[in-house]
PDB file of N, CA and C in Angstrom:
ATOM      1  N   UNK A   1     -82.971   4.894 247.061  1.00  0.00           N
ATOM      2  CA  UNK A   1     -82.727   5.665 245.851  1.00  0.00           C
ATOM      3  C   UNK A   1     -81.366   5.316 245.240  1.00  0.00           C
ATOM      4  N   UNK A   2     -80.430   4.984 246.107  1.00  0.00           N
ATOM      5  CA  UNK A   2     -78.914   4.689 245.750  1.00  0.00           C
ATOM      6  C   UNK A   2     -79.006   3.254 245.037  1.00  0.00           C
ATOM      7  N   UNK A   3     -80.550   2.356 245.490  1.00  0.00           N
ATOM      8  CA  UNK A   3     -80.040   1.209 244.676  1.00  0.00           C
ATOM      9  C   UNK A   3     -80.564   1.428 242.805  1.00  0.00           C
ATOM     10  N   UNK A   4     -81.349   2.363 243.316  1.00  0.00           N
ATOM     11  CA  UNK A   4     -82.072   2.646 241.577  1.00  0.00           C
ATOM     12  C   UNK A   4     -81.051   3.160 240.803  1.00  0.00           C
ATOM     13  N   UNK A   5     -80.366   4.153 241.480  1.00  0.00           N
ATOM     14  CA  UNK A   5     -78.999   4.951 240.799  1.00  0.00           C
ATOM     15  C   UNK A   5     -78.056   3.778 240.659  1.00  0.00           C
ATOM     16  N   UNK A   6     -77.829   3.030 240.988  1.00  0.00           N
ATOM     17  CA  UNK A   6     -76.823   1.400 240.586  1.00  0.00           C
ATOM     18  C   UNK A   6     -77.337   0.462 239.497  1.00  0.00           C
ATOM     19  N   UNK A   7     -78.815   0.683 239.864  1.00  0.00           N
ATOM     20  CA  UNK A   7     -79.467  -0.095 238.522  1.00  0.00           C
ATOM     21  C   UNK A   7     -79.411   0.156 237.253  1.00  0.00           C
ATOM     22  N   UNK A   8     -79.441   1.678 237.587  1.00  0.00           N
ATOM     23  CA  UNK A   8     -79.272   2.658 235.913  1.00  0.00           C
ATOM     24  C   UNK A   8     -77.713   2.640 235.259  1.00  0.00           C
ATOM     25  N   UNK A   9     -76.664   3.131 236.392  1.00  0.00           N
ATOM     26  CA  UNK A   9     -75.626   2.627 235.870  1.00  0.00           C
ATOM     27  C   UNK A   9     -75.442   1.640 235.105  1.00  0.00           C
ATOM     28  N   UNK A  10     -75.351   0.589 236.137  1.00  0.00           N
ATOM     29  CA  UNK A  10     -74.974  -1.159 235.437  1.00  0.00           C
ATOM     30  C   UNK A  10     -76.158  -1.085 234.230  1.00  0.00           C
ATOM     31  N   UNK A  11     -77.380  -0.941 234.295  1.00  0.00           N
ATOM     32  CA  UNK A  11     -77.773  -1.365 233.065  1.00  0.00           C
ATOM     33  C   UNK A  11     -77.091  -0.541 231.951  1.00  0.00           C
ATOM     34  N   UNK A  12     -77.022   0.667 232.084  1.00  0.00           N
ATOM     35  CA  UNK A  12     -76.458   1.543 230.830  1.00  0.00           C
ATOM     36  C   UNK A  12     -74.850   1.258 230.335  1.00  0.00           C
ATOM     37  N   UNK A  13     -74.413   0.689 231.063  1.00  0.00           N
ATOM     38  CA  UNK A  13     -72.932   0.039 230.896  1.00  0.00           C
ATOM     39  C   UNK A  13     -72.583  -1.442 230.432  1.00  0.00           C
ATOM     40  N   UNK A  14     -73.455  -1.818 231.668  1.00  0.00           N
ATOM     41  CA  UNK A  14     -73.487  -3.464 231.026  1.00  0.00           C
ATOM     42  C   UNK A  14     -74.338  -3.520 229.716  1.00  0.00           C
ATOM     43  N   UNK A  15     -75.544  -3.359 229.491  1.00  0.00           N
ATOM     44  CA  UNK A  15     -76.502  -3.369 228.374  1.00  0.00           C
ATOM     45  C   UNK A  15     -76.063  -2.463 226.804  1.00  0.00           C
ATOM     46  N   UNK A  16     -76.791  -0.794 227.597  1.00  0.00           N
ATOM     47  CA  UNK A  16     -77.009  -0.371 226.499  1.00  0.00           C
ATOM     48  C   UNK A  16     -75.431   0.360 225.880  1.00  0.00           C
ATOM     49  N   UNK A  17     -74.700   0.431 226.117  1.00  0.00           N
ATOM     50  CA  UNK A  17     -73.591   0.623 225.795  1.00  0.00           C
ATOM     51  C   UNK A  17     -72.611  -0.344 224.670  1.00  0.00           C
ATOM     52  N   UNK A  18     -72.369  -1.920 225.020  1.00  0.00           N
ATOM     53  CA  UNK A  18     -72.355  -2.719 224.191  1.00  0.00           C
ATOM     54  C   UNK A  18     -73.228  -2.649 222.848  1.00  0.00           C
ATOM     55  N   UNK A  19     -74.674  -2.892 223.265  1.00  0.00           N
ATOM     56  CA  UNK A  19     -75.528  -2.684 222.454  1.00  0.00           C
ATOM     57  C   UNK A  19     -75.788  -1.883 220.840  1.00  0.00           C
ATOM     58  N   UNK A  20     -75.282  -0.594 221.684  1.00  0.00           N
ATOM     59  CA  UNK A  20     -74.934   1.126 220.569  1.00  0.00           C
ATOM     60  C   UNK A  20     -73.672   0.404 220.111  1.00  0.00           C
ATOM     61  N   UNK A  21     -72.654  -0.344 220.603  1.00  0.00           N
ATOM     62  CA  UNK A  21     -71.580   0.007 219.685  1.00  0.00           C
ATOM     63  C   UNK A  21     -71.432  -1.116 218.805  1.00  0.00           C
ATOM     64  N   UNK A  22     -72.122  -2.241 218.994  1.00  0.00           N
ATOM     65  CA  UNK A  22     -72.603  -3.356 217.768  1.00  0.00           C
ATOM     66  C   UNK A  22     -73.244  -3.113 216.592  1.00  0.00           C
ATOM     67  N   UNK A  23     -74.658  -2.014 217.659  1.00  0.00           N
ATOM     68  CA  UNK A  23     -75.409  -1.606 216.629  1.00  0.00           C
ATOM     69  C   UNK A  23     -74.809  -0.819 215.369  1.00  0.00           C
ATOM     70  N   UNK A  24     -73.729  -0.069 215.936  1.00  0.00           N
ATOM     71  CA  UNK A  24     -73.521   1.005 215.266  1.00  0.00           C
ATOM     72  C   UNK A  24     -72.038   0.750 214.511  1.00  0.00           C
ATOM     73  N   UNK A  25     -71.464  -0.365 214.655  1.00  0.00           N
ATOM     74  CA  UNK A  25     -70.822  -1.116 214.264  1.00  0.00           C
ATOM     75  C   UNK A  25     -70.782  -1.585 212.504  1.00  0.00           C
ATOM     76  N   UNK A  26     -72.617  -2.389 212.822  1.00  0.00           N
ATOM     77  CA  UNK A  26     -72.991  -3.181 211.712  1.00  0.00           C
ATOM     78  C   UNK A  26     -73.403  -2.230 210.932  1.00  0.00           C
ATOM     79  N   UNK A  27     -73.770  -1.228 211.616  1.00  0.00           N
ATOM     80  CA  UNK A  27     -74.666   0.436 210.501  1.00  0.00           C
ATOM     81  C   UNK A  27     -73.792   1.431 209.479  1.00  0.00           C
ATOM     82  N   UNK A  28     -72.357   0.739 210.485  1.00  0.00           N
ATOM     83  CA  UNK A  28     -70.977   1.581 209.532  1.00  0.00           C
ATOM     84  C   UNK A  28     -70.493   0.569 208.396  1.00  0.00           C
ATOM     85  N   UNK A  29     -70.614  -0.877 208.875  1.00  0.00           N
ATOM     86  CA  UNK A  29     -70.070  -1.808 208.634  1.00  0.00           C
ATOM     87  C   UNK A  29     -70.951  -2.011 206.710  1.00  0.00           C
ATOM     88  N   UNK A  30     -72.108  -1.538 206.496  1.00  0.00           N
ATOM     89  CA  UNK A  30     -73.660  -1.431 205.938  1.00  0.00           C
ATOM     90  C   UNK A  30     -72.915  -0.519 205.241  1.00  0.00           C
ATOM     91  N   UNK A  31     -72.910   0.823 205.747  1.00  0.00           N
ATOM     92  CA  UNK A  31     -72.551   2.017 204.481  1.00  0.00           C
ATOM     93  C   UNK A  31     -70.821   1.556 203.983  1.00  0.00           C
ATOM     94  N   UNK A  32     -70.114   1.020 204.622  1.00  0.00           N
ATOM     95  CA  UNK A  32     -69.188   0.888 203.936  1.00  0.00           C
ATOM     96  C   UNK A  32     -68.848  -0.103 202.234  1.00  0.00           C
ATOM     97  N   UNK A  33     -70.179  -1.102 203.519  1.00  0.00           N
ATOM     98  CA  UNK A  33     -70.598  -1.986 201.758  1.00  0.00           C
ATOM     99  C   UNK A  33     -70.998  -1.383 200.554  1.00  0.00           C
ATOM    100  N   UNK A  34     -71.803  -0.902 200.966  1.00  0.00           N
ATOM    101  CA  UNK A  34     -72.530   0.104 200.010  1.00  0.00           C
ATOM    102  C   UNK A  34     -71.754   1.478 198.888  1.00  0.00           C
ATOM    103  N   UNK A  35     -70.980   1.444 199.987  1.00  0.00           N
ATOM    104  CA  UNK A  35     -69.552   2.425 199.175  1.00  0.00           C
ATOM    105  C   UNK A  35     -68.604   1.706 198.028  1.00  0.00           C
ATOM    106  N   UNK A  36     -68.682   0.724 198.745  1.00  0.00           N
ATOM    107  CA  UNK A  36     -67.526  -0.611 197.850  1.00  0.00           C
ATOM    108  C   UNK A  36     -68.831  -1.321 197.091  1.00  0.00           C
ATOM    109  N   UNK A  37     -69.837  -1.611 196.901  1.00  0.00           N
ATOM    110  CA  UNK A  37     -71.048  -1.922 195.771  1.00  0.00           C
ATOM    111  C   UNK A  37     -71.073  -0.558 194.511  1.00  0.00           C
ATOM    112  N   UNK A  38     -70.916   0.674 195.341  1.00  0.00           N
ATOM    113  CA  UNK A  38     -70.983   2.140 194.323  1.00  0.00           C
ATOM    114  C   UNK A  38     -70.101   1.928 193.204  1.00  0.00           C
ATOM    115  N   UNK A  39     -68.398   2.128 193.971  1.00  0.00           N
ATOM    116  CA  UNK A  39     -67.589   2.030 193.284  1.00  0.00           C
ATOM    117  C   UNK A  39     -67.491   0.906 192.461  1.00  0.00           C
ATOM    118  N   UNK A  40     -67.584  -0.001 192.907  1.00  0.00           N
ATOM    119  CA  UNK A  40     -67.301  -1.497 191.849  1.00  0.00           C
ATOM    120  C   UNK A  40     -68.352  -1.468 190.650  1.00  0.00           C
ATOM    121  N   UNK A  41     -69.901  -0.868 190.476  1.00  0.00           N
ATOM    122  CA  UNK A  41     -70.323  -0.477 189.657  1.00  0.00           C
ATOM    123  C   UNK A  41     -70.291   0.491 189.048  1.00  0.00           C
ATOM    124  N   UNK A  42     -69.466   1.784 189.650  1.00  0.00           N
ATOM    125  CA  UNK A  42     -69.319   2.577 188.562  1.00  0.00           C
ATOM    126  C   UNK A  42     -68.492   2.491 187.910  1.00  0.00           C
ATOM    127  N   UNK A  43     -67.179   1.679 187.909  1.00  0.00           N
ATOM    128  CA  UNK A  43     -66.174   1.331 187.362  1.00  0.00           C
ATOM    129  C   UNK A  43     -66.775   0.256 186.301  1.00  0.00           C
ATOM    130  N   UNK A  44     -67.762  -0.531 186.504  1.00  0.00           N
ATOM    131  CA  UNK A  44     -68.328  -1.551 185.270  1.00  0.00           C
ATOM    132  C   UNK A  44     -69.552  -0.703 184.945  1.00  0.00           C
ATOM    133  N   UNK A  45     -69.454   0.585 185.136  1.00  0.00           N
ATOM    134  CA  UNK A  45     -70.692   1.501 184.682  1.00  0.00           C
ATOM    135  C   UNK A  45     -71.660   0.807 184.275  1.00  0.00           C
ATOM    136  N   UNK A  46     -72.545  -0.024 185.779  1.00  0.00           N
ATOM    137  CA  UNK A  46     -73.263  -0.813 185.785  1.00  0.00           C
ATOM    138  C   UNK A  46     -74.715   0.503 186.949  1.00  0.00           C
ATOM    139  N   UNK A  47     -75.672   0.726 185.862  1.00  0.00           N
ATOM    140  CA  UNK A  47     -76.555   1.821 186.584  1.00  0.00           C
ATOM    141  C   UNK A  47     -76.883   1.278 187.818  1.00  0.00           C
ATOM    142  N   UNK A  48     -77.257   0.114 187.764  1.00  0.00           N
ATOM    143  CA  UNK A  48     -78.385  -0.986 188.651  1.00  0.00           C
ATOM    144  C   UNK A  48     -77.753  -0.917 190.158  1.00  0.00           C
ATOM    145  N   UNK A  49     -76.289  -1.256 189.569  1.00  0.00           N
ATOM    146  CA  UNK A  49     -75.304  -1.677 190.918  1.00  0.00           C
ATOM    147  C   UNK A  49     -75.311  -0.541 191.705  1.00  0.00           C
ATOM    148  N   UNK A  50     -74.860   0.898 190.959  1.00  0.00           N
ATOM    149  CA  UNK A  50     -74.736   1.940 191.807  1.00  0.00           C
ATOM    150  C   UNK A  50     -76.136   2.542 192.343  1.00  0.00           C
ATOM    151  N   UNK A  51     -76.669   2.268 192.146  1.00  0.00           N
ATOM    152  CA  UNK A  51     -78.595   2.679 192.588  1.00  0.00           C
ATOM    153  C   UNK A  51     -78.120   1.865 193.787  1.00  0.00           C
ATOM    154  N   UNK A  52     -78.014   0.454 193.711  1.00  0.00           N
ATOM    155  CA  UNK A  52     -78.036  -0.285 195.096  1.00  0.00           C
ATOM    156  C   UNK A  52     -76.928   0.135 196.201  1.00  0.00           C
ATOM    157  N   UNK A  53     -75.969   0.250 195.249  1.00  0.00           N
ATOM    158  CA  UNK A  53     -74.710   1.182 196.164  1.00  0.00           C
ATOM    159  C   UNK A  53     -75.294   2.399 197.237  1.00  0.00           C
ATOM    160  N   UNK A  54     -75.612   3.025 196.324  1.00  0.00           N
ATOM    161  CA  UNK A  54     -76.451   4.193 197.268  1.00  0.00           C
ATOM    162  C   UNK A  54     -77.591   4.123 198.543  1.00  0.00           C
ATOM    163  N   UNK A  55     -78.327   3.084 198.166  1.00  0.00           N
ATOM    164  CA  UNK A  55     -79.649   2.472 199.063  1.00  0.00           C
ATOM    165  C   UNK A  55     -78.292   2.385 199.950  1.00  0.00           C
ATOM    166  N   UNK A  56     -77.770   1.306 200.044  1.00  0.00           N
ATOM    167  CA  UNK A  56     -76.933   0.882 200.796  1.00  0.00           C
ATOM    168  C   UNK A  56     -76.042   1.632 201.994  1.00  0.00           C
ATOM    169  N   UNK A  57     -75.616   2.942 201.318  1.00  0.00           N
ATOM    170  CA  UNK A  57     -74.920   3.805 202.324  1.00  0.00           C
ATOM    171  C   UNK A  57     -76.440   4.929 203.077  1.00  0.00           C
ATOM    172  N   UNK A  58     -77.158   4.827 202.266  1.00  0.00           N
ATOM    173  CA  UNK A  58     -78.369   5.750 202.856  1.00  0.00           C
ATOM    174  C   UNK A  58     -79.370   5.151 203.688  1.00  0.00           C
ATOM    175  N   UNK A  59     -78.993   4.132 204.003  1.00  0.00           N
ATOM    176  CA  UNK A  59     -80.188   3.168 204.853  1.00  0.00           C
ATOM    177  C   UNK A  59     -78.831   3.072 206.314  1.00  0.00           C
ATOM    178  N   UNK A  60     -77.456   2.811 205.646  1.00  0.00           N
ATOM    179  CA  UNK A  60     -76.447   2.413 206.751  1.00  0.00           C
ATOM    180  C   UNK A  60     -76.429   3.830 207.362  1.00  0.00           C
ATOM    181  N   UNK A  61     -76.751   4.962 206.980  1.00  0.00           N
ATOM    182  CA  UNK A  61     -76.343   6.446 207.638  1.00  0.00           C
ATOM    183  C   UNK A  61     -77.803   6.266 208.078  1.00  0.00           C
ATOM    184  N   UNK A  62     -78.933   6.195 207.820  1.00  0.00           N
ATOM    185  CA  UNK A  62     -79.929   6.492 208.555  1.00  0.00           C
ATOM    186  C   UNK A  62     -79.666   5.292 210.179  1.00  0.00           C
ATOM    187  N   UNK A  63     -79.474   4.293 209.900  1.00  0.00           N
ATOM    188  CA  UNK A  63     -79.069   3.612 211.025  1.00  0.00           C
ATOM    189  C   UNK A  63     -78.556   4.066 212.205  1.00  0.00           C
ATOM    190  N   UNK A  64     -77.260   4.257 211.093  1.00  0.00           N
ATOM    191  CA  UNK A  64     -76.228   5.406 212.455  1.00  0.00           C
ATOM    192  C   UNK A  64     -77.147   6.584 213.149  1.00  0.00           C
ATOM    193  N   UNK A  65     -77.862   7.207 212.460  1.00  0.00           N
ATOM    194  CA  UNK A  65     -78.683   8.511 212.890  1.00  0.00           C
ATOM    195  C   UNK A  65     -79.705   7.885 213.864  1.00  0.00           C
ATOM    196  N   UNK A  66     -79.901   6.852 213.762  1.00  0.00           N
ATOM    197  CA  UNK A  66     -80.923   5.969 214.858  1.00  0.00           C
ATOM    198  C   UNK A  66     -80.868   5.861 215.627  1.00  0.00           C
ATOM    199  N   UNK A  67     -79.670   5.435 215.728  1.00  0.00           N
ATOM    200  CA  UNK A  67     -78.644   4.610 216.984  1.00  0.00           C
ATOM    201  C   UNK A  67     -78.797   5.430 217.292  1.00  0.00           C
ATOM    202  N   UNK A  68     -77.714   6.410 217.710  1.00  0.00           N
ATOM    203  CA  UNK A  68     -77.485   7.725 218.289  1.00  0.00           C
ATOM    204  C   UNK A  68     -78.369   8.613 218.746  1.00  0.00           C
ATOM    205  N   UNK A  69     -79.364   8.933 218.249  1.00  0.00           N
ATOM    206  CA  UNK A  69     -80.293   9.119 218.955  1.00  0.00           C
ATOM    207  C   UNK A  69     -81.139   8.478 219.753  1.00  0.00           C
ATOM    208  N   UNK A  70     -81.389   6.980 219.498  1.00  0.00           N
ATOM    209  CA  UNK A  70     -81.610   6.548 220.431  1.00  0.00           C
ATOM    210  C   UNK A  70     -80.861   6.699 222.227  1.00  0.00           C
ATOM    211  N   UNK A  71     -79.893   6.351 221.737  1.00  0.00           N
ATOM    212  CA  UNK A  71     -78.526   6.667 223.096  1.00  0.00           C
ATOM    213  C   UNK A  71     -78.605   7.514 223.218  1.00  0.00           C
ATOM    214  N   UNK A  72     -78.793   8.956 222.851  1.00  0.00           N
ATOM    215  CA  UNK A  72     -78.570  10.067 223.301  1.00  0.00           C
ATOM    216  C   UNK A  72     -80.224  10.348 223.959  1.00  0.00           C
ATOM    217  N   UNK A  73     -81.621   9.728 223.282  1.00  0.00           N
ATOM    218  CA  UNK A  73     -82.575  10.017 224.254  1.00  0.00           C
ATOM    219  C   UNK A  73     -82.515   9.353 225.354  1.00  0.00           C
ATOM    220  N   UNK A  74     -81.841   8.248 225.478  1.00  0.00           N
ATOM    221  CA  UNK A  74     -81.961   7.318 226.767  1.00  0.00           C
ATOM    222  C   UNK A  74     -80.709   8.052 227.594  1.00  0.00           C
ATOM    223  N   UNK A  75     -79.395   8.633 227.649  1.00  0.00           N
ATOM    224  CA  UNK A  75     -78.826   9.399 227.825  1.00  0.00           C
ATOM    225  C   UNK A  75     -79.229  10.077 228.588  1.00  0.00           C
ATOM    226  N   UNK A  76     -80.625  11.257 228.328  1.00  0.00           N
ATOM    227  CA  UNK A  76     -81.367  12.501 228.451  1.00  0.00           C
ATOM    228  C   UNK A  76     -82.160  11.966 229.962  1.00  0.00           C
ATOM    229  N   UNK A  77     -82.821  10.661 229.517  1.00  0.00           N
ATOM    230  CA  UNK A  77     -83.837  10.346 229.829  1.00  0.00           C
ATOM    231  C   UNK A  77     -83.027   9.488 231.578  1.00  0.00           C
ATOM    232  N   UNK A  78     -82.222   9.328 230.924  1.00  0.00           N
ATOM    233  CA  UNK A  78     -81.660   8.828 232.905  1.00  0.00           C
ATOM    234  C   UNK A  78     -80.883   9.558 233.813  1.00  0.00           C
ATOM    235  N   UNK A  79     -80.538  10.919 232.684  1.00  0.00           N
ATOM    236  CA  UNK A  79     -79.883  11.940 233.456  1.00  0.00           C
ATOM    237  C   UNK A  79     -81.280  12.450 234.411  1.00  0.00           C
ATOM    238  N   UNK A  80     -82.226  12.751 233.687  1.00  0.00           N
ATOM    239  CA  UNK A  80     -83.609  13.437 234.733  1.00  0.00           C
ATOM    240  C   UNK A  80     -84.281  12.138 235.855  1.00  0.00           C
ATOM    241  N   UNK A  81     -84.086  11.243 235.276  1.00  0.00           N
ATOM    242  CA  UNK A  81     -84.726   9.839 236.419  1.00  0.00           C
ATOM    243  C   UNK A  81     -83.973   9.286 237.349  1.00  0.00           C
ATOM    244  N   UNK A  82     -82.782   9.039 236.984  1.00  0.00           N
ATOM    245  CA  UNK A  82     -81.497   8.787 237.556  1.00  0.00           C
ATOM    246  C   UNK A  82     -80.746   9.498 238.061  1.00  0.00           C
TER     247      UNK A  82
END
């Protein structure tokens, strides 16, 4: 049982840990574009640009909301198995 409890560790450390913070990295990295696409079109009060601005931070926040829950069910899920 102690080697399964080592397996879960190292994988959740070595793996999914890196993993969440790349993921969640590129998902911040996404809405921030999207913030700097908003502004730069509303300043050339360009409609088109800021429509895409918005997609942009609302797809990068749904990401983040992904991530995180993902990690937090796998979290859940090795506290009861592990």
């Amino acid at each position: 049982m102690e080697n399964l409890d080592s397996l879960g560790n190292t994988l959740f450390q070595e793996f999914i840990n890196p993993a969440v913070l790349i993921l969640s990295s590129f998902a911040f990295v996404w809405f921030l574009y999207g913030v700097m696409m908003f502004y730069v079109a509303k300043a050339k009060e360009n409609e088109e640009g800021m429509k895409s601005g918005k997609l942009h931070m609302f797809w990068g926040l749904v990401g983040i909301f992904i991530i995180y829950s993902a990690g937090g069910i796998f979290n859940f899920l090795s506290s009861l198995f592990l």
